[in-house]
N, C-alpha and C. Protein backbone atom coordinates (compact mmCIF):
# COMPACT_ATOMS: atom_id res chain seq x y z
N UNK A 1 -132.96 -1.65 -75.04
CA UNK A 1 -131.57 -1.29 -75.28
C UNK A 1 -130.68 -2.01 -74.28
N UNK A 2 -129.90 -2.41 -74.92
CA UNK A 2 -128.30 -3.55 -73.70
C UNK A 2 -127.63 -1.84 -73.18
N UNK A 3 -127.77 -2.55 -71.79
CA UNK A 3 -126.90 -2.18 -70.81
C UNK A 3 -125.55 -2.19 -71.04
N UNK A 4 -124.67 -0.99 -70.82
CA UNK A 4 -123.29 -0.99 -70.94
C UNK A 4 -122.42 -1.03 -69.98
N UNK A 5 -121.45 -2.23 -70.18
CA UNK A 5 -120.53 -2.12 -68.90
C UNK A 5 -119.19 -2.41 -69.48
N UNK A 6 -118.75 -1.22 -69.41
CA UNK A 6 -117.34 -1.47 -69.96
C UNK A 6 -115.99 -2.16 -68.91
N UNK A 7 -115.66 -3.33 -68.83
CA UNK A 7 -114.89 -4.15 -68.01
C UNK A 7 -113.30 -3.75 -67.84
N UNK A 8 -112.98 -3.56 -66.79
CA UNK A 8 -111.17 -3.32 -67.30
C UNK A 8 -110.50 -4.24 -66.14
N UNK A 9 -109.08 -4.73 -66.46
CA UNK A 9 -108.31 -5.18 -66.06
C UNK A 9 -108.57 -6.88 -65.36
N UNK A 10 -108.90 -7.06 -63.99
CA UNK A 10 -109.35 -8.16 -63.30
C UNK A 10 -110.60 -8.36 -63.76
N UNK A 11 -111.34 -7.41 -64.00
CA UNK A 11 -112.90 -7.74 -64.18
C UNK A 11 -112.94 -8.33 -65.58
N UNK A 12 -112.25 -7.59 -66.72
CA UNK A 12 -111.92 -7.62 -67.81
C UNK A 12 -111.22 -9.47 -67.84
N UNK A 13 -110.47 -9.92 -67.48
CA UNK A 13 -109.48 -10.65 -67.66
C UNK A 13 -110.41 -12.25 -67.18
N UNK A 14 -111.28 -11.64 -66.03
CA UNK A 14 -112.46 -12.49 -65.86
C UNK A 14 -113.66 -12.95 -66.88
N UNK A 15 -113.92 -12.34 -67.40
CA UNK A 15 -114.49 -12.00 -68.21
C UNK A 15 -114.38 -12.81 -69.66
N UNK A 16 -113.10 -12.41 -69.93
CA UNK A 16 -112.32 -13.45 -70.78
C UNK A 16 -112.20 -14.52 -71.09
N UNK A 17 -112.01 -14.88 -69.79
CA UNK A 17 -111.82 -16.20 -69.17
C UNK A 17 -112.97 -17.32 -69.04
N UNK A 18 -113.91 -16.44 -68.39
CA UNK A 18 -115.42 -17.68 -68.49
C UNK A 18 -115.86 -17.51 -69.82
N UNK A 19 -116.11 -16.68 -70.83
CA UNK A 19 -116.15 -16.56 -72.06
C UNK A 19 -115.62 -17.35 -73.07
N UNK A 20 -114.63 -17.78 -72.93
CA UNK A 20 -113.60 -18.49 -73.79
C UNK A 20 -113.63 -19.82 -73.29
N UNK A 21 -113.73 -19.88 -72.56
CA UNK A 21 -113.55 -21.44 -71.53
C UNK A 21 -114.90 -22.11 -71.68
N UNK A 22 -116.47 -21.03 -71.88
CA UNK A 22 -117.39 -22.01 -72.14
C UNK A 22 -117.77 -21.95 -73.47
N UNK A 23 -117.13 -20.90 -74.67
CA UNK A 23 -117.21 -21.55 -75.93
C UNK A 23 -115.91 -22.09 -76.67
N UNK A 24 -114.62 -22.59 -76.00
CA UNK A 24 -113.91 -23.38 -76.38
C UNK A 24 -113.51 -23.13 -77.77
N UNK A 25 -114.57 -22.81 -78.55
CA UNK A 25 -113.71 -22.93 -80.16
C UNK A 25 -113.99 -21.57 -80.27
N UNK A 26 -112.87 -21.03 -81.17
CA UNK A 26 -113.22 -19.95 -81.73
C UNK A 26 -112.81 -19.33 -83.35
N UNK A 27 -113.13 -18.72 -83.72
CA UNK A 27 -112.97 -18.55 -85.19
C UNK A 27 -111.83 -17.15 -85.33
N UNK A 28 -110.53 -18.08 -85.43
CA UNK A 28 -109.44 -17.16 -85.50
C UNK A 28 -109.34 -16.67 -86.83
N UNK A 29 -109.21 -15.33 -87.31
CA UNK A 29 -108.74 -14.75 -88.54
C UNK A 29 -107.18 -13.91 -88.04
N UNK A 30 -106.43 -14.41 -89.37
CA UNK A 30 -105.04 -13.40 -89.63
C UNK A 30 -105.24 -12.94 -91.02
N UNK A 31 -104.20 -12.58 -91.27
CA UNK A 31 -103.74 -11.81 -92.77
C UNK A 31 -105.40 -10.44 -92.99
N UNK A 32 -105.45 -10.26 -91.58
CA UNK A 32 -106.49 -8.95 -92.12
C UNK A 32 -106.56 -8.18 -93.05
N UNK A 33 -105.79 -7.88 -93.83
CA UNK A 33 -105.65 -6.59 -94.92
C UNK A 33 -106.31 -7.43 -96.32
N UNK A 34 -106.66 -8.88 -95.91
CA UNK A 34 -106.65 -9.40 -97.46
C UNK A 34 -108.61 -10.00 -97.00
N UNK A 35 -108.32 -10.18 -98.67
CA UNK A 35 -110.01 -10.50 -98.53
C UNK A 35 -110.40 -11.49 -99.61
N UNK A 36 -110.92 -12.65 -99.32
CA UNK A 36 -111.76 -12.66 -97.95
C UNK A 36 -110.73 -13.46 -97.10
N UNK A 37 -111.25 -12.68 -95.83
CA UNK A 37 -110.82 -13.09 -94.52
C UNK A 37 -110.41 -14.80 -94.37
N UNK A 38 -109.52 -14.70 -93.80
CA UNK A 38 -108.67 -16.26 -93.57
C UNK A 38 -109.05 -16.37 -92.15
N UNK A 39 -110.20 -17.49 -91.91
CA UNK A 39 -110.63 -17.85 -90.78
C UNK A 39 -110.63 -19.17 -90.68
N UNK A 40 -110.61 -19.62 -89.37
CA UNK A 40 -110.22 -20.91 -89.19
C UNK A 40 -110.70 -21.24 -87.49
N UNK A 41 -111.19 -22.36 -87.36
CA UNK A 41 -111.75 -22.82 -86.16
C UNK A 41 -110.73 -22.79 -85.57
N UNK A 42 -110.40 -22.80 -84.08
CA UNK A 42 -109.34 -23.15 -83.40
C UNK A 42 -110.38 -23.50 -81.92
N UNK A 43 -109.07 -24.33 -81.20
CA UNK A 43 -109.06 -24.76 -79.50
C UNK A 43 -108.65 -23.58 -79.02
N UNK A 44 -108.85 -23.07 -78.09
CA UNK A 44 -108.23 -22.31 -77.08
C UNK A 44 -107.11 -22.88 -76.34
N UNK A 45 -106.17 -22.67 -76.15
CA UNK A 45 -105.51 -23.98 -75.27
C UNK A 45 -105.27 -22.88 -73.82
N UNK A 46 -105.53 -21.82 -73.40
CA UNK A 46 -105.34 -21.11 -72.37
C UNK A 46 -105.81 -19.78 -72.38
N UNK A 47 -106.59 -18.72 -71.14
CA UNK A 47 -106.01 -17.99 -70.50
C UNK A 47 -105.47 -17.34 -69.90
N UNK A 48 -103.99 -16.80 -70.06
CA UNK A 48 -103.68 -16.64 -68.80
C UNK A 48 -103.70 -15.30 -67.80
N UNK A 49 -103.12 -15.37 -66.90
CA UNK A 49 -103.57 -14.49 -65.85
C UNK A 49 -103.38 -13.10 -66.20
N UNK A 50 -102.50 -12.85 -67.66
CA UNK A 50 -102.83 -11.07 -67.90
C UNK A 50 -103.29 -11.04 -69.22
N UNK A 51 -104.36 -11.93 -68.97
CA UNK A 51 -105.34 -11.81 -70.19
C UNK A 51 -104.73 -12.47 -71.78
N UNK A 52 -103.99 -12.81 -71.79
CA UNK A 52 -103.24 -13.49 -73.24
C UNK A 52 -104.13 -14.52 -73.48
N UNK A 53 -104.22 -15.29 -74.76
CA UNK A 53 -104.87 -16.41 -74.96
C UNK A 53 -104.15 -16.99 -75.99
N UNK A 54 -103.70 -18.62 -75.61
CA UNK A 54 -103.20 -19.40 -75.90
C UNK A 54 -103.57 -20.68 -77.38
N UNK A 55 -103.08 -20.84 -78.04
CA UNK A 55 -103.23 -22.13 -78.66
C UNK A 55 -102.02 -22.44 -79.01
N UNK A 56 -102.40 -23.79 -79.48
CA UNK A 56 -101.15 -24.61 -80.25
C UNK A 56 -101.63 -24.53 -81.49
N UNK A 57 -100.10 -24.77 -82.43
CA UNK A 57 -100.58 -24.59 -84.17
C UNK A 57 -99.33 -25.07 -84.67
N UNK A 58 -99.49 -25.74 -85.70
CA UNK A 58 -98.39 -26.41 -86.96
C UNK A 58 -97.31 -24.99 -87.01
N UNK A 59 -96.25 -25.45 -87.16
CA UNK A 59 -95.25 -23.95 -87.59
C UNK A 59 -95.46 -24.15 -89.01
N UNK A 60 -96.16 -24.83 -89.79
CA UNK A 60 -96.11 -24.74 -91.23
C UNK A 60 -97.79 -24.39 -91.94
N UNK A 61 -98.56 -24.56 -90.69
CA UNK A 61 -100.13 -23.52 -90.85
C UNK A 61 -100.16 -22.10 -91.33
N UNK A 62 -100.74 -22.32 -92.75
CA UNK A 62 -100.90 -20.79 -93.07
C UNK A 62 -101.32 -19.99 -91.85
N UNK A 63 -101.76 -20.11 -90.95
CA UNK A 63 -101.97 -18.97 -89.84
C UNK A 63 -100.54 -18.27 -89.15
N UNK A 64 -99.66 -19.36 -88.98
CA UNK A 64 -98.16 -19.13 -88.41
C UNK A 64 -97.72 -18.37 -90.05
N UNK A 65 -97.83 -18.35 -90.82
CA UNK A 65 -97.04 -18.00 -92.24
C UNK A 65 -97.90 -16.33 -92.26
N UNK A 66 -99.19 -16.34 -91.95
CA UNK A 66 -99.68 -15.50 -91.96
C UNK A 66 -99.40 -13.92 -90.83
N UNK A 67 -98.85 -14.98 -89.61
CA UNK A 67 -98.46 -13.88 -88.17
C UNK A 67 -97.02 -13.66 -88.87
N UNK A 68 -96.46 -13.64 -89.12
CA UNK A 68 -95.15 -14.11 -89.41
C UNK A 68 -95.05 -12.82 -90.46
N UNK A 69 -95.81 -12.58 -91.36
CA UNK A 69 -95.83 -11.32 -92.17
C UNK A 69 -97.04 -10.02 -91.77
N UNK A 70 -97.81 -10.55 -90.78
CA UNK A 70 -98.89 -9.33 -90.11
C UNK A 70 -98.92 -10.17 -88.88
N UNK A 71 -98.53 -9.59 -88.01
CA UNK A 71 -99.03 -10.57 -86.49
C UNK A 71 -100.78 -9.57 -85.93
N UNK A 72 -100.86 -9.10 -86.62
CA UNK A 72 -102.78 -8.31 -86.13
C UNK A 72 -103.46 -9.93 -86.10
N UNK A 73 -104.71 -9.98 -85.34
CA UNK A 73 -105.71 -10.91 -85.18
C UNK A 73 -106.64 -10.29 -84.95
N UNK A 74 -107.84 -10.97 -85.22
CA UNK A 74 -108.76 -10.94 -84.73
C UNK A 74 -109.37 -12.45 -84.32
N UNK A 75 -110.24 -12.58 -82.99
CA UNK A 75 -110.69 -14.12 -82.88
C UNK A 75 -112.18 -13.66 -82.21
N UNK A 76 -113.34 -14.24 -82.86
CA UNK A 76 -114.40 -14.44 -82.79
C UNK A 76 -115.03 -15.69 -82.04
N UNK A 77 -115.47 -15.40 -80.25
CA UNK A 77 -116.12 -16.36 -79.91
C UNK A 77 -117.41 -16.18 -79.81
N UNK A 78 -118.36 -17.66 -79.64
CA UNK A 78 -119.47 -17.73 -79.70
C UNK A 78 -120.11 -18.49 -78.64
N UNK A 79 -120.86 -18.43 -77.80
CA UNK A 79 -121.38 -19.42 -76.54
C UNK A 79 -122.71 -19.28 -76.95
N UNK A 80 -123.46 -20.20 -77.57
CA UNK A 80 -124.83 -19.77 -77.90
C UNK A 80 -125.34 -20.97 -76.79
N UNK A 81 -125.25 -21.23 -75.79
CA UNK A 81 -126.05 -22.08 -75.05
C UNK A 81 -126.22 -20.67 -73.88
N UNK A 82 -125.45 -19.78 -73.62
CA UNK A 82 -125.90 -19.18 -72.59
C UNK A 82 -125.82 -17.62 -73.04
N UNK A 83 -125.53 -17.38 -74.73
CA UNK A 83 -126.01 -16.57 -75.32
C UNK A 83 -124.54 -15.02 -74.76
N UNK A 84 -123.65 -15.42 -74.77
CA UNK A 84 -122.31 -14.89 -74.63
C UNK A 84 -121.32 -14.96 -75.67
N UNK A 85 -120.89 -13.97 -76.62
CA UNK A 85 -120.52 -13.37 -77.93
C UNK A 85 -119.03 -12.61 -77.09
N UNK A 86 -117.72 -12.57 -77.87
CA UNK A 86 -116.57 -12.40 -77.64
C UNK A 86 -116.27 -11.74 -79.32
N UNK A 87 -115.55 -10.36 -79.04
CA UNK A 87 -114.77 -10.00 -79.83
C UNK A 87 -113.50 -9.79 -80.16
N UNK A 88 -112.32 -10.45 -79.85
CA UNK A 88 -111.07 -9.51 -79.78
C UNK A 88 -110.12 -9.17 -80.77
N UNK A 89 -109.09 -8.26 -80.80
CA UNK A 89 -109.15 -8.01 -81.81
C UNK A 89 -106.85 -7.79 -80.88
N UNK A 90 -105.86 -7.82 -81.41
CA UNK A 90 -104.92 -8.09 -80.70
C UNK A 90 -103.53 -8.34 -81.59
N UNK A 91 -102.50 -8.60 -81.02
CA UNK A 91 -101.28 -9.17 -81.74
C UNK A 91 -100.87 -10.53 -81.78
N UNK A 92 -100.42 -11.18 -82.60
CA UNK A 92 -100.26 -12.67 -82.19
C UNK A 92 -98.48 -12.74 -82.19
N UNK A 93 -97.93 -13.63 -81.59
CA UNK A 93 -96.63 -14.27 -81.50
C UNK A 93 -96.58 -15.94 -81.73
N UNK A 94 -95.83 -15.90 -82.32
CA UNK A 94 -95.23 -17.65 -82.30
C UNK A 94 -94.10 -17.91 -81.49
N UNK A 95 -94.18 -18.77 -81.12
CA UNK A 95 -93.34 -19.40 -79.37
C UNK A 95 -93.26 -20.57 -80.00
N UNK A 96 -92.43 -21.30 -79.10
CA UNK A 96 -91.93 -22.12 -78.39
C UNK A 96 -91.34 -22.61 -77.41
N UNK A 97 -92.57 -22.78 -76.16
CA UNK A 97 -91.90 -22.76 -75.00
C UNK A 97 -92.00 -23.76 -74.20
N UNK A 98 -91.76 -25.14 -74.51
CA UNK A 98 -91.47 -26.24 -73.60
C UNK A 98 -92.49 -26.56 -72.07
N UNK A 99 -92.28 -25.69 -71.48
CA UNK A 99 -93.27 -25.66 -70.50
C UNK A 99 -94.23 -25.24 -70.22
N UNK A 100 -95.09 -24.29 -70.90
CA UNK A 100 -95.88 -23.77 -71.99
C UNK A 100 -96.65 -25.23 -72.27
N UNK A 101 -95.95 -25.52 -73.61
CA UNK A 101 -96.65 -26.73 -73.98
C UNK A 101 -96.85 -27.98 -72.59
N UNK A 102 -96.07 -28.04 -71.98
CA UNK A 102 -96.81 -29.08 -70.60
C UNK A 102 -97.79 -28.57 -70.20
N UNK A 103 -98.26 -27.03 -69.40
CA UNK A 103 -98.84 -26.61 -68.87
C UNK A 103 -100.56 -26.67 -69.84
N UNK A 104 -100.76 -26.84 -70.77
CA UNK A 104 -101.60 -26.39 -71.48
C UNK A 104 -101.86 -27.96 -72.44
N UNK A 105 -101.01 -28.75 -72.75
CA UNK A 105 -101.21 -30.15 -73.42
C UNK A 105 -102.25 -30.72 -72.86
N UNK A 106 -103.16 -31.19 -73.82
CA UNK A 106 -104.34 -31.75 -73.46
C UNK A 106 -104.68 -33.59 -74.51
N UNK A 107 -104.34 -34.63 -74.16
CA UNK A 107 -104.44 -35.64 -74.96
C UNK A 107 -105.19 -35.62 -76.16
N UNK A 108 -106.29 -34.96 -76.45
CA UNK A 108 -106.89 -35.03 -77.61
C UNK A 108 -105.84 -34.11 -78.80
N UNK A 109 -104.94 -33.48 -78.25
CA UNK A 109 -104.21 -32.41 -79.13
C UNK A 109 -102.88 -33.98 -79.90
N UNK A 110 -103.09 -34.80 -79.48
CA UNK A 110 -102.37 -35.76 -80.61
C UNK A 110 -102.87 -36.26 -81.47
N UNK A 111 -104.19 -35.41 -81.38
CA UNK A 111 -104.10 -35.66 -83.23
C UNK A 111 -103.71 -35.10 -84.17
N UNK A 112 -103.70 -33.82 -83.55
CA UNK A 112 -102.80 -33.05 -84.72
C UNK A 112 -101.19 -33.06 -84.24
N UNK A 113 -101.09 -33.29 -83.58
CA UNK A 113 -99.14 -33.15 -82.75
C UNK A 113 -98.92 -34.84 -82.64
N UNK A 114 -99.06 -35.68 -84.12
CA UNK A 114 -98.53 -37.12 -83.70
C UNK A 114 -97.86 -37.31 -82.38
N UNK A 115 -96.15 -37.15 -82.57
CA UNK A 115 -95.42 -36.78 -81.62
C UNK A 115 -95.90 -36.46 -80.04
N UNK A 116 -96.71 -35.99 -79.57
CA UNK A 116 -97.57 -35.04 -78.74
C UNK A 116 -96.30 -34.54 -78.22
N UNK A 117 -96.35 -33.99 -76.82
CA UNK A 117 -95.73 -32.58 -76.53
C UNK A 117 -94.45 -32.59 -77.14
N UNK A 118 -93.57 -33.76 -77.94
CA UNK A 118 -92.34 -33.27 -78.28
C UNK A 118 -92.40 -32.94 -80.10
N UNK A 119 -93.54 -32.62 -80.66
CA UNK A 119 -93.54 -32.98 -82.32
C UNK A 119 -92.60 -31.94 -82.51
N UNK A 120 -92.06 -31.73 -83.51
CA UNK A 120 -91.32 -30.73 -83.64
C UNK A 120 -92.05 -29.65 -84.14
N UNK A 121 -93.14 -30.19 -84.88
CA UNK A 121 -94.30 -28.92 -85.52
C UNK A 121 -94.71 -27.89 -84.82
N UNK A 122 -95.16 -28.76 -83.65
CA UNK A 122 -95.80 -27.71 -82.35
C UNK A 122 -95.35 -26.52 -82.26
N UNK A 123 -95.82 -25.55 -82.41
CA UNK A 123 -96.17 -24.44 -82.27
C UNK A 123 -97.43 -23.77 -80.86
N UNK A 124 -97.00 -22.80 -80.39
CA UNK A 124 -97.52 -21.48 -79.45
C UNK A 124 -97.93 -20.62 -79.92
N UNK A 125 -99.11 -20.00 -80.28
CA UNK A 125 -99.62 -18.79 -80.64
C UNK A 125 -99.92 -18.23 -79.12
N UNK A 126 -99.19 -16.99 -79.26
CA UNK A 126 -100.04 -16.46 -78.08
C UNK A 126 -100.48 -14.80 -78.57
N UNK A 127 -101.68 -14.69 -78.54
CA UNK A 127 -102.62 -13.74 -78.34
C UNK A 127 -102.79 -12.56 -77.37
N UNK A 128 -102.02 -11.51 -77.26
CA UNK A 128 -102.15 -10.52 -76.69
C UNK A 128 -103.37 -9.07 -76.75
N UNK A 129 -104.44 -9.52 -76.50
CA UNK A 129 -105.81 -9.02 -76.81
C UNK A 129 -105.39 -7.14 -76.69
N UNK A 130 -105.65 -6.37 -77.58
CA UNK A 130 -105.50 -4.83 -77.68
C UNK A 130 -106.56 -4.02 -77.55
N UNK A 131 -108.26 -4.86 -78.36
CA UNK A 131 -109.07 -4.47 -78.17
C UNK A 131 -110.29 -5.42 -77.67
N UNK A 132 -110.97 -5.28 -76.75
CA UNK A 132 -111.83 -6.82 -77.09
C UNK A 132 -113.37 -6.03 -76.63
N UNK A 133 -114.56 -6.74 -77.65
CA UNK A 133 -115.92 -6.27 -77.09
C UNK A 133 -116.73 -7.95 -76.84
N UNK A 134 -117.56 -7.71 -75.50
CA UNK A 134 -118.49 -8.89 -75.79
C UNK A 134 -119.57 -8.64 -75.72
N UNK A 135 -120.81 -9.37 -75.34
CA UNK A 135 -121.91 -9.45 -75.36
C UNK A 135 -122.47 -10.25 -74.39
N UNK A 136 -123.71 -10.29 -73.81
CA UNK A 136 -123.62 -11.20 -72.66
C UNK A 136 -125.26 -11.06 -72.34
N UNK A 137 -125.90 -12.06 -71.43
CA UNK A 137 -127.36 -11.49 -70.68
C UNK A 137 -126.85 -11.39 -69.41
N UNK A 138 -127.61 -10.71 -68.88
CA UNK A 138 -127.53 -10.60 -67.64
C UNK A 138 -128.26 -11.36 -66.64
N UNK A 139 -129.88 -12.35 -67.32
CA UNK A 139 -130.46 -13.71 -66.59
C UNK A 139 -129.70 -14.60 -67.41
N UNK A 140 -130.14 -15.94 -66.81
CA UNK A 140 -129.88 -16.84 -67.52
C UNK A 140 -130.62 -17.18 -68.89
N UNK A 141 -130.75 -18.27 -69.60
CA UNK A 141 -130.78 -18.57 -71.06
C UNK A 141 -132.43 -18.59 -71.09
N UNK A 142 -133.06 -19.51 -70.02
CA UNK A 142 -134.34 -19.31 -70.05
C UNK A 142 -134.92 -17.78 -69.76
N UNK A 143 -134.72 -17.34 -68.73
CA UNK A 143 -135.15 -15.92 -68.21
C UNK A 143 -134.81 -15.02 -69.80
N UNK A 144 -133.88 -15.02 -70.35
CA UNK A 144 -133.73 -14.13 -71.60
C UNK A 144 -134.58 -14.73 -72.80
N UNK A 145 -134.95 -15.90 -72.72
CA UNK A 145 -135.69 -16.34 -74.01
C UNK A 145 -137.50 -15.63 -73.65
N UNK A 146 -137.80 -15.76 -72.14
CA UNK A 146 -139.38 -15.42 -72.12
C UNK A 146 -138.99 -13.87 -72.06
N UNK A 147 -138.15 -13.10 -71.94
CA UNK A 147 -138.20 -11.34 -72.25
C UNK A 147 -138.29 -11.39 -73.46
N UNK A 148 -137.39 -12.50 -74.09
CA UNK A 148 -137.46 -11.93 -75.73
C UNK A 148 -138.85 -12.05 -76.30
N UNK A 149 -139.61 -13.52 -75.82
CA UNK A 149 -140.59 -13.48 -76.40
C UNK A 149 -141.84 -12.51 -75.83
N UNK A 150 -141.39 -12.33 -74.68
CA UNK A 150 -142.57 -11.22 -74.04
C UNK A 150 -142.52 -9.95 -74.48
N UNK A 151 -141.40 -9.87 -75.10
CA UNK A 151 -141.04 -8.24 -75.90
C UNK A 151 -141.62 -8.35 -77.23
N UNK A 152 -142.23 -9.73 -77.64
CA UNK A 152 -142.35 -9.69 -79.57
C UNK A 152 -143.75 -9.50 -79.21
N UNK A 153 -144.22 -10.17 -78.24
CA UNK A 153 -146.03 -10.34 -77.70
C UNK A 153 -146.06 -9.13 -77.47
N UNK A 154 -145.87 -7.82 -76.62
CA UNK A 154 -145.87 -6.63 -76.45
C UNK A 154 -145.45 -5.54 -77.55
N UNK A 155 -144.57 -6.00 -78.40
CA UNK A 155 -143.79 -5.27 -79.42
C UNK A 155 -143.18 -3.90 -78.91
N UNK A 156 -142.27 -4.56 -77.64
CA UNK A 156 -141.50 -3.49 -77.38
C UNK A 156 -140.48 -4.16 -76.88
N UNK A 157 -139.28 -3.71 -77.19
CA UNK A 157 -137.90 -4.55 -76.43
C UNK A 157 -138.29 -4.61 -74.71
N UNK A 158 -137.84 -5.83 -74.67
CA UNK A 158 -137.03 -6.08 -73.20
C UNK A 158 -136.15 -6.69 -72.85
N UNK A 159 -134.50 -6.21 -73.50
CA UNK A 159 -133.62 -6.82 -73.62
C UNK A 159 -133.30 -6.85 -71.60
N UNK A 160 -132.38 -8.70 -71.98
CA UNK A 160 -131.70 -8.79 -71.03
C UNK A 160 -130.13 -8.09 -71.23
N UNK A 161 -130.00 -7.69 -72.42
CA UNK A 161 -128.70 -7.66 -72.41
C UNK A 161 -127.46 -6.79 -72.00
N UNK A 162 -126.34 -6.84 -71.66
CA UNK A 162 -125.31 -6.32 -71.38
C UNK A 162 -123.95 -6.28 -72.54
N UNK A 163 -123.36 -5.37 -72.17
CA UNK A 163 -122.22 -5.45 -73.03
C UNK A 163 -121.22 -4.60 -73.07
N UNK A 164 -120.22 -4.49 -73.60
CA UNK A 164 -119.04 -3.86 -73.27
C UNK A 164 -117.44 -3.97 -73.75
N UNK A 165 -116.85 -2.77 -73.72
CA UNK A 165 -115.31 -2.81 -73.84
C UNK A 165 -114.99 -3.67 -72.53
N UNK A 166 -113.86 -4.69 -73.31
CA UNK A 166 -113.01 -5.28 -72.42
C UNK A 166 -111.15 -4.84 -72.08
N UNK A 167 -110.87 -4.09 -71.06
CA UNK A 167 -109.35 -3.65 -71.39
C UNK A 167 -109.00 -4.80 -70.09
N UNK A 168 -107.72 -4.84 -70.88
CA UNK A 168 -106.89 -6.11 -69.84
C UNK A 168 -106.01 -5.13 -69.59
């Protein structure tokens, strides 16, 4: 059975942060009420220090058309190299904030922002997380692969795992 550690605030916000930062993409859904779910890969382009999470997006992306009539999210990350799972679940906003976009512009983002930091498209989603759960080991990737398999040879769990509410 995974260990429970429910994270709040700094610990929480930490948490977040190495999470997101080492699986980089994540699978944003809006328009929750409809089905099936409208999901879509995204960059992270930030977290910041009270837990918000950042991207850039077209103002003419069904996702902006989508916050725009339900701002609810949910964004699904995945780190399968060190076996760290992200749930959050939150409000989204559309921005535009000039320095914002400096702080967070990254050269590969002209491919979608021709223009780069001045396109007019550019768009700010920012992500205000309400609920978030993750998942995590507590060894590293090897140490959790010989429990797992030493638990199938024995046929009894020996999870490494941890997990928990995240409040920012």
């Amino acid at each position: 059975m995974s260990e429970v550690e429910n994270l709040r605030t700094e610990e929480g916000i930490k948490k977040l942060k190495a999470i997101t930062k080492e699986a980089k993409i994540c699978h944003f859904v809006s328009a929750l009420t409809q089905l099936p779910l409208q999901s879509r890969p995204m960059s992270t382009a930030d977290v910041d220090d009270d837990g918000n999470i950042w991207f850039m997006s077209k103002d003419y992306s069904n996702k902006n058309f989508d916050i725009e009539s339900d701002n609810r999210v949910q964004l699904f990350y995945i780190n399968n190299s060190d076996y760290e799972y992200l749930s959050i679940y939150g409000t989204a906003e559309i921005m535009r904030d000039k320095d914002k976009v400096e702080q967070v512009w990254k050269p590969i983002a002209k491919t979608w922002f021709n223009e780069g930091k001045d396109d007019p498209s550019l768009t700010l989603i920012k992500v205000t997380p309400l609920d978030a759960y993750y998942w995590d080991t507590k060894s590293n990737k090897i140490i959790s692969l010989i429990k797992i398999a030493a638990g199938a040879i024995a046929g009894k769990p020996m999870d490494d795992g941890i997990q928990g509410n995240i409040k920012v």
